[in-house]
C-alpha atoms as a PDB file:
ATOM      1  CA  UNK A   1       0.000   0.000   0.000  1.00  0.00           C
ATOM      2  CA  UNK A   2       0.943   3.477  -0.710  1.00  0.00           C
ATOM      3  CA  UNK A   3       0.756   6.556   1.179  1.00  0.00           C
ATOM      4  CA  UNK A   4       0.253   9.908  -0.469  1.00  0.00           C
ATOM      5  CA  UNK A   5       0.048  12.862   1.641  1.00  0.00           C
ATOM      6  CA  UNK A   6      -1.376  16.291   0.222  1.00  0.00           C
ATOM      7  CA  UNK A   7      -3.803  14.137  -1.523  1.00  0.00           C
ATOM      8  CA  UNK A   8      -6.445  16.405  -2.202  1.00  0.00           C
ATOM      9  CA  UNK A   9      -4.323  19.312  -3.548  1.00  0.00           C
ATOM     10  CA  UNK A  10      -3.410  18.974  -7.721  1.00  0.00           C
ATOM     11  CA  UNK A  11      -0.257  17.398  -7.592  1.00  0.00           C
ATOM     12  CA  UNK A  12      -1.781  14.268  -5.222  1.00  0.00           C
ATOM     13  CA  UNK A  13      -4.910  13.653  -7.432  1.00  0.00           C
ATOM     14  CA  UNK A  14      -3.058  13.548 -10.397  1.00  0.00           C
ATOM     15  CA  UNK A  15      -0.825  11.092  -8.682  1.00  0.00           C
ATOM     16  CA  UNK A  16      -3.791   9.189  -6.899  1.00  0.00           C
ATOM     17  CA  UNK A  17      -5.062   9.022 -10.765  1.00  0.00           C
ATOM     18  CA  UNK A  18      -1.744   7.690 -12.142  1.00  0.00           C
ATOM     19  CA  UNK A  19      -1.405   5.092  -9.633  1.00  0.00           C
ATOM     20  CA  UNK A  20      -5.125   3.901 -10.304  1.00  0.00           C
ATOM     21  CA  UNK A  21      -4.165   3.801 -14.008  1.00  0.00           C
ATOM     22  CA  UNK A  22      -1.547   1.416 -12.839  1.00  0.00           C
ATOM     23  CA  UNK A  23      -3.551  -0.651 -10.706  1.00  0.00           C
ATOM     24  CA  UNK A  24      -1.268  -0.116  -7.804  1.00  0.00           C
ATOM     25  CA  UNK A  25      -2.925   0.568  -3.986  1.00  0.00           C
ATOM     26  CA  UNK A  26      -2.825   3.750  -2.241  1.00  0.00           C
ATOM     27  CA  UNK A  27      -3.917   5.552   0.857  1.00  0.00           C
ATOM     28  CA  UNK A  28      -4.848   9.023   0.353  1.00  0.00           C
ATOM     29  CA  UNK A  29      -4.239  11.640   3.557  1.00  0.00           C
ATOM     30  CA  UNK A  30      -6.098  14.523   3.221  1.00  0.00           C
ATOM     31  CA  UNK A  31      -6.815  17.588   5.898  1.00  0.00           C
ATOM     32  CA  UNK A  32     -10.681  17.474   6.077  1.00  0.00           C
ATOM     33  CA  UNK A  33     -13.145  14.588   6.142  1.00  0.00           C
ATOM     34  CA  UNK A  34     -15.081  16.373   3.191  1.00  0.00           C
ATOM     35  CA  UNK A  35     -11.776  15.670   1.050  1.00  0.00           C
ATOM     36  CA  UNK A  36     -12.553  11.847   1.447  1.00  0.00           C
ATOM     37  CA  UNK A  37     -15.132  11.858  -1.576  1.00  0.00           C
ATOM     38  CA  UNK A  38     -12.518  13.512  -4.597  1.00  0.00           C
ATOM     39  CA  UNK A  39      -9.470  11.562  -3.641  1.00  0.00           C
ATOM     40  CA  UNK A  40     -11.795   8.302  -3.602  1.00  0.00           C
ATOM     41  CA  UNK A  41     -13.270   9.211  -7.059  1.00  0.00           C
ATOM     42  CA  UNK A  42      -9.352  10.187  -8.660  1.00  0.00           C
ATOM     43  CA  UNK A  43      -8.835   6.586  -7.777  1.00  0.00           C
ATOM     44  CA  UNK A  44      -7.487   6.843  -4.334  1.00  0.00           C
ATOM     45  CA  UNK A  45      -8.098   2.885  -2.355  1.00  0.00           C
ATOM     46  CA  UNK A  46      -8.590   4.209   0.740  1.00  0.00           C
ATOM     47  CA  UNK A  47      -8.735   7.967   2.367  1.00  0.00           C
ATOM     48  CA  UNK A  48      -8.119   9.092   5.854  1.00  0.00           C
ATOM     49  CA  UNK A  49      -8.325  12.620   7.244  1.00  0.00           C
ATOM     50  CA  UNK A  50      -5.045  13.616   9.322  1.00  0.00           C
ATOM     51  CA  UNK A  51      -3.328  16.591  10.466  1.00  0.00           C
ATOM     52  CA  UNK A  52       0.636  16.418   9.332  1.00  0.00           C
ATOM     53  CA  UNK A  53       1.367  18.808  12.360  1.00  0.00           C
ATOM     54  CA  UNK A  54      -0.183  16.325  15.000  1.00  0.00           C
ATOM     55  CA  UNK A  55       1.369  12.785  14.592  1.00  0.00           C
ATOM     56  CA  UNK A  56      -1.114  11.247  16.890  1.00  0.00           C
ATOM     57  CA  UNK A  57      -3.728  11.882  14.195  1.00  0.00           C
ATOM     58  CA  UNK A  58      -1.410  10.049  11.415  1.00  0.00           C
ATOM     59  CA  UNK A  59      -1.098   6.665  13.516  1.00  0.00           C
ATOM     60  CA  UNK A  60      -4.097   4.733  11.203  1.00  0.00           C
ATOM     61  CA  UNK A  61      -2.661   6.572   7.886  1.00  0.00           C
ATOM     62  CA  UNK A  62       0.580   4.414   8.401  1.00  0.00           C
ATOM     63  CA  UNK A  63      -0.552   0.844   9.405  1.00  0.00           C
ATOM     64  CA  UNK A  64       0.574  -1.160   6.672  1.00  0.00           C
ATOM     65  CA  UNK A  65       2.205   1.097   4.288  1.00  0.00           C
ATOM     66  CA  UNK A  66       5.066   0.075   2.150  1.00  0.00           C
ATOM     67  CA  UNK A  67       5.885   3.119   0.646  1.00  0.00           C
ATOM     68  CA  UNK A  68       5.209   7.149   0.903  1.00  0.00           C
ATOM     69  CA  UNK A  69       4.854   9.950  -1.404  1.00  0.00           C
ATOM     70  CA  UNK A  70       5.338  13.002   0.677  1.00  0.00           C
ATOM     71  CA  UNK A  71       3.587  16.085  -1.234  1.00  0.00           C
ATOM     72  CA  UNK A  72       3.868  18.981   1.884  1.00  0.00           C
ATOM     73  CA  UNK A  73       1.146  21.745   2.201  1.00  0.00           C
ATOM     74  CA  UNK A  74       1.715  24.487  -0.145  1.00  0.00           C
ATOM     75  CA  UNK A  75       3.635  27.528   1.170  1.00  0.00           C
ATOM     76  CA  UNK A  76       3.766  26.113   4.413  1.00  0.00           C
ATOM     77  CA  UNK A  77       5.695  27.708   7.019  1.00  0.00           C
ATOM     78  CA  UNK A  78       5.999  24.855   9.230  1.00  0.00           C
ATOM     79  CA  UNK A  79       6.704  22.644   6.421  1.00  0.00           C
ATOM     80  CA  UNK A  80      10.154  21.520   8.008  1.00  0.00           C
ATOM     81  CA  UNK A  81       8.189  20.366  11.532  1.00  0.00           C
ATOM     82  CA  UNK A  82       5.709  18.651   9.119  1.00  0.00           C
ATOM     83  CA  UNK A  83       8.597  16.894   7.405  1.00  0.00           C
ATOM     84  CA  UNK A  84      10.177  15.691  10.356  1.00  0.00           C
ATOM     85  CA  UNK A  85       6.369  14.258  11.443  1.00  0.00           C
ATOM     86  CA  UNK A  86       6.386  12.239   8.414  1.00  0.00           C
ATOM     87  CA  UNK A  87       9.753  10.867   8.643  1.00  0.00           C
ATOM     88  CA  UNK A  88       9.157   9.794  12.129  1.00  0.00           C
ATOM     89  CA  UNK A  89       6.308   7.638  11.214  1.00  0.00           C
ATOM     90  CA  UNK A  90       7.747   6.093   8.300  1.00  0.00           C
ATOM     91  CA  UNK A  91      10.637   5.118  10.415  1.00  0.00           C
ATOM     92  CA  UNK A  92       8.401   3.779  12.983  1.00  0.00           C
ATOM     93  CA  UNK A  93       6.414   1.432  10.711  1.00  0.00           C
ATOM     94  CA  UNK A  94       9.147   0.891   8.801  1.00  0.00           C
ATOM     95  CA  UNK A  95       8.272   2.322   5.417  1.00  0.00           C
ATOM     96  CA  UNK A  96      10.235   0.778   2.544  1.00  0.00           C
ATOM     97  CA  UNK A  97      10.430   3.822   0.553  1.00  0.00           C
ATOM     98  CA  UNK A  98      10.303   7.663   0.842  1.00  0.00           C
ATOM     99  CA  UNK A  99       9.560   9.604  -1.624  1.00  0.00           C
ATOM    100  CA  UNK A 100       9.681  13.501  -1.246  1.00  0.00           C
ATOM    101  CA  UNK A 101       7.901  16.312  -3.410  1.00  0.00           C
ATOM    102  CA  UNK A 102      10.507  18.891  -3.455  1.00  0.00           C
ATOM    103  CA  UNK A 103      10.998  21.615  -5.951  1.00  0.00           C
ATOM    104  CA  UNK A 104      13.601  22.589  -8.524  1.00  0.00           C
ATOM    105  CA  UNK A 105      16.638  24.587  -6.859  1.00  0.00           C
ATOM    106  CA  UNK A 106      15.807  24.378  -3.349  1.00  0.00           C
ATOM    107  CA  UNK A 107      19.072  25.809  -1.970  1.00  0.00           C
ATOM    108  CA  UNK A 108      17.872  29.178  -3.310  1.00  0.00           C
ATOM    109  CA  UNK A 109      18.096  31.189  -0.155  1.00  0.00           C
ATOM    110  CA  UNK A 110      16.075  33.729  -2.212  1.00  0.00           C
ATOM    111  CA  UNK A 111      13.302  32.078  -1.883  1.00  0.00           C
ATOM    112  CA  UNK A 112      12.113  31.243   1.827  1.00  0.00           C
ATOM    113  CA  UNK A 113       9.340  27.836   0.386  1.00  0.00           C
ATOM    114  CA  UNK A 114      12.442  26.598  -0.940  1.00  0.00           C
ATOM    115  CA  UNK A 115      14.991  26.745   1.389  1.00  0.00           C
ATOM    116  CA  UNK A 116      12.563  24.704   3.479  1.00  0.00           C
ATOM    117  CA  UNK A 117      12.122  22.280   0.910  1.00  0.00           C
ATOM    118  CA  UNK A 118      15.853  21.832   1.408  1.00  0.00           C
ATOM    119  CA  UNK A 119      15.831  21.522   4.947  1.00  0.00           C
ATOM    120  CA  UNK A 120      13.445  18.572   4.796  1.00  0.00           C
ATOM    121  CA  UNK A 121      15.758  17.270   2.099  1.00  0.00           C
ATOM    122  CA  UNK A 122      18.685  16.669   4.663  1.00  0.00           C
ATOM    123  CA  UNK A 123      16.485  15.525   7.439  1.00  0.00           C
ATOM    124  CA  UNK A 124      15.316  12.818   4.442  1.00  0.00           C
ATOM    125  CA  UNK A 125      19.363  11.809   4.173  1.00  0.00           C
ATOM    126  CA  UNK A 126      20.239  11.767   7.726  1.00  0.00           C
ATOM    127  CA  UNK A 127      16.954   9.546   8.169  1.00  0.00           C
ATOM    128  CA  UNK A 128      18.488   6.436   6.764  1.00  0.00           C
ATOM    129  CA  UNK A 129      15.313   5.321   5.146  1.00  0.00           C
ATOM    130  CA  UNK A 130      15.596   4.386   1.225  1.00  0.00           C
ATOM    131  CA  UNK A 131      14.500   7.651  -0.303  1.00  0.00           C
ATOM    132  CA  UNK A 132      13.889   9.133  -3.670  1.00  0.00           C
ATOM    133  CA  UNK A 133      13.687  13.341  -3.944  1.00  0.00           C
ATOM    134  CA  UNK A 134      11.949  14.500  -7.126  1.00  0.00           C
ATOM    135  CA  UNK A 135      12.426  18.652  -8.061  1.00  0.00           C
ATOM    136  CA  UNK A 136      10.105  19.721 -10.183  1.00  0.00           C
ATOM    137  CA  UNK A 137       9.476  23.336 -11.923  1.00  0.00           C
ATOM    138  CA  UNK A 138       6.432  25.369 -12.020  1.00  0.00           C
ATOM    139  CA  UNK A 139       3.564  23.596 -13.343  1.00  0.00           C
ATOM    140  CA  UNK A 140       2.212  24.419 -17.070  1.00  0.00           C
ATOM    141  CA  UNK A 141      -1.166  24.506 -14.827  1.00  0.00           C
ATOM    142  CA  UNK A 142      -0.425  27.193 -13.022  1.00  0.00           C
ATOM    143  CA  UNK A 143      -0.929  29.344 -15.846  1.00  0.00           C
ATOM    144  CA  UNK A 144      -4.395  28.195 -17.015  1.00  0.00           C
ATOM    145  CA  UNK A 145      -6.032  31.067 -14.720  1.00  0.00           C
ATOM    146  CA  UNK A 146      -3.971  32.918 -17.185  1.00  0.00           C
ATOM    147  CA  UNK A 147      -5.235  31.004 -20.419  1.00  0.00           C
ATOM    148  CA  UNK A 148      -8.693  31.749 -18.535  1.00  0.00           C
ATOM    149  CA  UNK A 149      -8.129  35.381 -18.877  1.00  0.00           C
ATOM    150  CA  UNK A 150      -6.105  35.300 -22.146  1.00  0.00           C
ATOM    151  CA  UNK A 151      -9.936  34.089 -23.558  1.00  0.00           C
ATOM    152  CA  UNK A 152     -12.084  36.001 -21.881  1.00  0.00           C
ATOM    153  CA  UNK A 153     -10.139  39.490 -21.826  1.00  0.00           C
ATOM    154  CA  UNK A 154      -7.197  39.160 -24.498  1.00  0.00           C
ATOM    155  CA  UNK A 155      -4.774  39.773 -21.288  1.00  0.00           C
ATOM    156  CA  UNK A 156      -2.425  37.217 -19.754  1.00  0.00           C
ATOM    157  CA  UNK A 157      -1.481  38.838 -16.189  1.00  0.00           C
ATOM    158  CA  UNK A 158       1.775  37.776 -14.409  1.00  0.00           C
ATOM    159  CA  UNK A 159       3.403  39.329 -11.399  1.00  0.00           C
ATOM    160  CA  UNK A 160       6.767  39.811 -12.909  1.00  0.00           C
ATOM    161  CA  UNK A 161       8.435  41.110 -16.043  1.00  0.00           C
ATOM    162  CA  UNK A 162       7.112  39.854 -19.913  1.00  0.00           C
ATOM    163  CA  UNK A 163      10.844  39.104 -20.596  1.00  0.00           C
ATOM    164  CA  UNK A 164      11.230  36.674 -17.192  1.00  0.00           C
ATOM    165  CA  UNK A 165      12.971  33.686 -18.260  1.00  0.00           C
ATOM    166  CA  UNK A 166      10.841  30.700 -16.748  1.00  0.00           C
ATOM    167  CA  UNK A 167      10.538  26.963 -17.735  1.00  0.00           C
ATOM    168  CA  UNK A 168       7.052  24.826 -16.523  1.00  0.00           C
ATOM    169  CA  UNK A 169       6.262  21.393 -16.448  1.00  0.00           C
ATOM    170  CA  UNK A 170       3.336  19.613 -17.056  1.00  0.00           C
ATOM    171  CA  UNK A 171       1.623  18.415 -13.977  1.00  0.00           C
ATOM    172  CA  UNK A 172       0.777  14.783 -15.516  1.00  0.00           C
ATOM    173  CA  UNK A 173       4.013  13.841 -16.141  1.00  0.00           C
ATOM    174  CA  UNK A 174       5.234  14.862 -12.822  1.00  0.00           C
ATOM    175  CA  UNK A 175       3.082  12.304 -11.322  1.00  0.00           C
ATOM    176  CA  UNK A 176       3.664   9.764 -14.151  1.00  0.00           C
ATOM    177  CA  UNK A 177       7.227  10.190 -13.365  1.00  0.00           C
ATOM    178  CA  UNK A 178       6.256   9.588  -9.784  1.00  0.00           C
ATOM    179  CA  UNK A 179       4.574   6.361 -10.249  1.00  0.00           C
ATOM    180  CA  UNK A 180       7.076   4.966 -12.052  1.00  0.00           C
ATOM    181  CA  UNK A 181       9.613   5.306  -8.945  1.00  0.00           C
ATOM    182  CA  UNK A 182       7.725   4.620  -6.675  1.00  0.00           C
ATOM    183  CA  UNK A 183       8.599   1.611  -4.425  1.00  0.00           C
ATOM    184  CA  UNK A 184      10.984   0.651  -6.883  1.00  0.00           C
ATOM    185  CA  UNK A 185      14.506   0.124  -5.355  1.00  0.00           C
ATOM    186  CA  UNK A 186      16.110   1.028  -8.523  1.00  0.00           C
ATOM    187  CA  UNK A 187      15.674   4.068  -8.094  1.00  0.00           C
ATOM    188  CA  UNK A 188      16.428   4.605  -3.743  1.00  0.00           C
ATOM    189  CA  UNK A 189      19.186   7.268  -2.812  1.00  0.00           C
ATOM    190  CA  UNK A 190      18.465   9.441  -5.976  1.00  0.00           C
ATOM    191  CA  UNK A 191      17.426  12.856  -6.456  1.00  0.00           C
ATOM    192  CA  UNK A 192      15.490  13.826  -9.729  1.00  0.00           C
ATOM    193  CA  UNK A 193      15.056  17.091 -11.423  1.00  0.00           C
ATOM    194  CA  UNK A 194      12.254  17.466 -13.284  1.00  0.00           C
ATOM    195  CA  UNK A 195      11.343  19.508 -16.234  1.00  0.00           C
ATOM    196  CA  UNK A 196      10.583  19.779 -19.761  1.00  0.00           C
ATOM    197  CA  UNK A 197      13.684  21.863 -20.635  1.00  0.00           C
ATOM    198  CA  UNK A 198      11.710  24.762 -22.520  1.00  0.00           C
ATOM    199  CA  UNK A 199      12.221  28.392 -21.446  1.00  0.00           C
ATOM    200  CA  UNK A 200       9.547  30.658 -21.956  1.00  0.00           C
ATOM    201  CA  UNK A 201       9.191  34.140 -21.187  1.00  0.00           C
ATOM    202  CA  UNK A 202       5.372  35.684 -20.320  1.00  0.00           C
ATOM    203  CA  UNK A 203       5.399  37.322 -23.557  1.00  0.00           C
ATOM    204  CA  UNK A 204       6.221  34.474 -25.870  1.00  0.00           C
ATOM    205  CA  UNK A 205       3.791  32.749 -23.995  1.00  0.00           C
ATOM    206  CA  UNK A 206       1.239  35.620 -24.428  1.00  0.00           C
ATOM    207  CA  UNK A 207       1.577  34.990 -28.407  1.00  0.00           C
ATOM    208  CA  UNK A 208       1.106  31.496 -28.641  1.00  0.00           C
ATOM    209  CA  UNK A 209      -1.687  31.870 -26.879  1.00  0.00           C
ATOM    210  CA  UNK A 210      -2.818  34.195 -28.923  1.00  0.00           C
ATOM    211  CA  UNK A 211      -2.274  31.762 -32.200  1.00  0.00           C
ATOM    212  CA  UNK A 212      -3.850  29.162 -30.232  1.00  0.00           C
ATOM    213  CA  UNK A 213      -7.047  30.822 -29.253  1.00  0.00           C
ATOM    214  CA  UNK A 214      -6.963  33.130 -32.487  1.00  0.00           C
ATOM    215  CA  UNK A 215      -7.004  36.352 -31.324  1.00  0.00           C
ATOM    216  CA  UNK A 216      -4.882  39.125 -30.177  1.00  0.00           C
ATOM    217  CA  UNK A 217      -3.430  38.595 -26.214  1.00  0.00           C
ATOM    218  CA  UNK A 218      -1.454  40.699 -24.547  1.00  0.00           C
ATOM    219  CA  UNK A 219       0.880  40.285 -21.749  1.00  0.00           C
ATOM    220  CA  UNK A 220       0.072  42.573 -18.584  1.00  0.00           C
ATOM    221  CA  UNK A 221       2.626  42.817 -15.719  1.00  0.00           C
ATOM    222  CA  UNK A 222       0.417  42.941 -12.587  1.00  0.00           C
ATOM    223  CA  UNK A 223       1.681  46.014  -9.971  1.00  0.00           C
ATOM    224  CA  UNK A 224       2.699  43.694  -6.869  1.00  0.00           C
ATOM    225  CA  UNK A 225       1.245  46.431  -4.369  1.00  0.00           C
ATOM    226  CA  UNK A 226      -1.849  45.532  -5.923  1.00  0.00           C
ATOM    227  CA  UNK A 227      -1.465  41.967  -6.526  1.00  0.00           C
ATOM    228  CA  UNK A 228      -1.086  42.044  -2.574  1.00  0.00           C
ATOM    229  CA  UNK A 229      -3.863  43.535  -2.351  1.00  0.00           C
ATOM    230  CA  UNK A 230      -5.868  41.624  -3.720  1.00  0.00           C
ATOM    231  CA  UNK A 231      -3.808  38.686  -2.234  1.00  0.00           C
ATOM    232  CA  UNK A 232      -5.059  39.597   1.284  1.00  0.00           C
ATOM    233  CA  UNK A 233      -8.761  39.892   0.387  1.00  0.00           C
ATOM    234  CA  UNK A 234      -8.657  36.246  -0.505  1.00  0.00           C
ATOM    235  CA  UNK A 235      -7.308  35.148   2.735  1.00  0.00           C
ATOM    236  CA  UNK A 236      -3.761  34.619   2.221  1.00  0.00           C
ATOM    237  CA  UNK A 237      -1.353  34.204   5.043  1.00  0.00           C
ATOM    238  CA  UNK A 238       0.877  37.403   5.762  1.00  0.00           C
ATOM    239  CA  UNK A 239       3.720  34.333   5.387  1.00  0.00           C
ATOM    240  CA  UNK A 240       2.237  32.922   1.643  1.00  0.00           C
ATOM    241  CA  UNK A 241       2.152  36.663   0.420  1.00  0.00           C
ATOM    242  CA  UNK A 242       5.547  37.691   1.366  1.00  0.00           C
ATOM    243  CA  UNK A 243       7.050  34.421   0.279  1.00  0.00           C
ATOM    244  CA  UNK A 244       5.534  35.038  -2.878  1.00  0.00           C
ATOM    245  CA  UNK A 245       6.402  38.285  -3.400  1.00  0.00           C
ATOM    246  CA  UNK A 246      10.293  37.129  -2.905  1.00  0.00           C
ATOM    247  CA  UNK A 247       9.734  34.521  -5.542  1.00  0.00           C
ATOM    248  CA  UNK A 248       7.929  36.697  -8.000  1.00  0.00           C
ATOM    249  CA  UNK A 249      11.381  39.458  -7.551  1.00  0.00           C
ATOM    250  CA  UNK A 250      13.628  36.132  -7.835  1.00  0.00           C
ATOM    251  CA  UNK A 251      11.824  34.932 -11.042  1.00  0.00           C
ATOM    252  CA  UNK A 252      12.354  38.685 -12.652  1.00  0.00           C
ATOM    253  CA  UNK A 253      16.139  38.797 -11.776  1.00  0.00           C
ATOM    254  CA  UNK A 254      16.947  35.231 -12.127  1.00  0.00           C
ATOM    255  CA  UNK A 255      14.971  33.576 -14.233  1.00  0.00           C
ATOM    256  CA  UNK A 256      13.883  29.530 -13.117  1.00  0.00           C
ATOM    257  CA  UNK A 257      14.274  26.207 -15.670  1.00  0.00           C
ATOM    258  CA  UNK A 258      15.851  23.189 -15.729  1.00  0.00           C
ATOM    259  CA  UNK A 259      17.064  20.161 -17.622  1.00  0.00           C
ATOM    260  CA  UNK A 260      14.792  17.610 -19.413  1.00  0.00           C
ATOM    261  CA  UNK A 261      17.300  15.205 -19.374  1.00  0.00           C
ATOM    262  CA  UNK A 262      16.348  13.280 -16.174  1.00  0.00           C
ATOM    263  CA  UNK A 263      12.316  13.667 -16.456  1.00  0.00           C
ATOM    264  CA  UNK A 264      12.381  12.362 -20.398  1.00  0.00           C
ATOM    265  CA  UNK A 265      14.803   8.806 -19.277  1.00  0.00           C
ATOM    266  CA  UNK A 266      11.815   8.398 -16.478  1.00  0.00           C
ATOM    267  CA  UNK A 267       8.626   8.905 -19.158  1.00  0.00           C
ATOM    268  CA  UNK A 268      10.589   7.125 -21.821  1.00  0.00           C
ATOM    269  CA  UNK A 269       9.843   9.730 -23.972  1.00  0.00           C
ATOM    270  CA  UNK A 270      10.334  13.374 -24.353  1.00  0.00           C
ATOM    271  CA  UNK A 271       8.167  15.580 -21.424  1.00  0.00           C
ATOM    272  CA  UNK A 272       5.118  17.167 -22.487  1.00  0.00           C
ATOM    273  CA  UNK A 273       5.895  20.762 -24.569  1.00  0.00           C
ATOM    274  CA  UNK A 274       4.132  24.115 -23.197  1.00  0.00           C
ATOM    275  CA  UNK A 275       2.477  24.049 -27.024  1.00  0.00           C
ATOM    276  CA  UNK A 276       1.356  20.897 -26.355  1.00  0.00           C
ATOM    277  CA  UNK A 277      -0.553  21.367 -23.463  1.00  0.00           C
ATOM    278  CA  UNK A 278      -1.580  24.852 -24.790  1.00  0.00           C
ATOM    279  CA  UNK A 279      -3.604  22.371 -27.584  1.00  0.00           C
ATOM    280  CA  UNK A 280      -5.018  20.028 -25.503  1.00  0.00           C
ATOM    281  CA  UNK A 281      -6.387  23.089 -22.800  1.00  0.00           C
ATOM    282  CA  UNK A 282      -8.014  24.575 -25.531  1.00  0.00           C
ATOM    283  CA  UNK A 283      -9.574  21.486 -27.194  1.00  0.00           C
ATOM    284  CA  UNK A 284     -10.812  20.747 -23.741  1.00  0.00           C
ATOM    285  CA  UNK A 285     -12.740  23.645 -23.372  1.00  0.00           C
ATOM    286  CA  UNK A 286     -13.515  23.423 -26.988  1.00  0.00           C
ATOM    287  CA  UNK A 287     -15.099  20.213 -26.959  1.00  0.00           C
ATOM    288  CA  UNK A 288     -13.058  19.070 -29.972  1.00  0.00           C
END
């Protein structure tokens, strides 16, 4: 049986939903009871409600489990306690495999989410437990608020420069790439970078949006006084907005991509392109 924690957030349903494809067991964890019903229906065996920052409420999760996919609350910023949590169980019940949801570059001191990615990371090596790490990019997802907008209004928004140079993975082959190395001892004590290996920048993505949908879009650098704003009217944490705001300034000076090399040997193929998925959004909503 497999435990995957985070389950009800986009990166552990499409996982629950590539482990179902490949008939394999898994335990979903989620935060809230109400959770239960999605992570069932994306193919989940089982689902438990648990809170990763009180271990006593984990105890049932674990019974059993042979391995772990660790996917940590988003922006979290007790997401090293909450790592140490999970390792403790797993070494209790003796978990056969860990697997950790990390993030490309995660010694970027830049950027306070990652930095505590990489904290967890060394707590995973000094654990002694067979682990795997997996870093992915941004997700070609993450943008489709931005395809939303690009066909309702002709305006693709981002928080930082047109010209930021950024590369973005497609969410189903992270998780594809996740079920393949999962509880497979092939590939224990490695660490996995995954991306597609394209750069874009917001305004080359703003035109092929544009030839995709047909119609003029233009890229729109949101002000980040009012992007907080608006951030704190949804109910973000003072912690999520500032963290963001430090990756959105890191992402203008630096840039963030990565190498496909690793992710294509693990699909056994070449990752999903940002045109690609561009296609298939659009023929989705198209019905074609």
């Amino acid at each position: 049986m497999i435990l995957v924690t985070g389950a009800a957030g986009k990166t552990g349903l499409a996982l629950l939903r590539e482990l179902a494809r490949q008939e394999r067991s898994c335990r979903a964890l989620v935060r809230r009871a109400e959770q239960i019903p999605i992570a069932l229906q994306s193919g989940a065996s089982e689902a438990c409600p648990g809170d990763l920052l009180d271990p006593g409420s984990l105890e049932s999760a674990f019974r059993g489990i042979s391995s772990i996919y660790h996917i940590p609350p988003n922006i979290h910023p007790q997401e090293v306690e909450i790592g140490e949590n999970v390792l403790r169980l797993a070494d209790q019940h003796a978990v056969g495999h860990f697997v950790y949801h990390s993030v490309l570059h995660p010694y970027v001191q830049a950027m306070p989410h990652h930095i505590k990615k990489a904290k967890v990371e060394e707590r995973i090596y000094a654990s002694g437990l067979p682990f795997t790490i997996l870093q992915p990019e941004a997700y070609m997802q993450n943008f489709l608020p931005g395809l939303a907008s690009a066909r309702t209004e002709g305006i693709f928004p981002v928080p930082y420069p047109a010209d930021s140079k950024l590369g973005m993975v497609d969410l189903e082959d992270v998780a594809c790439a996740a079920g393949f190395v999962l509880g497979r001892p092939e590939h224990f004590w490695a660490t996995y970078e995954l991306s597609s290996g394209e750069t874009w920048t917001p305004a080359r993505a703003a035109s092929a949006i544009g030839k995709v949908l047909d119609k003029p879009v233009q890229v729109i650098e949101i002000d980040r006084v009012a992007w907080e704003r608006q951030a704190q009217q949804s109910g973000m944490s003072r912690y999520q907005i500032e963290t963001l705001l430090k990756m959105f300034e890191y992402y203008a000076q630096h840039g963030f991509w990565g190498n496909s090399r690793v992710l294509g040997g693990l699909l056994g193929r070449p990752p999903r392109t940002f045109l690609e998925f561009l296609h298939e959004q659009v023929n989705l909503k198209t019905g074609e």
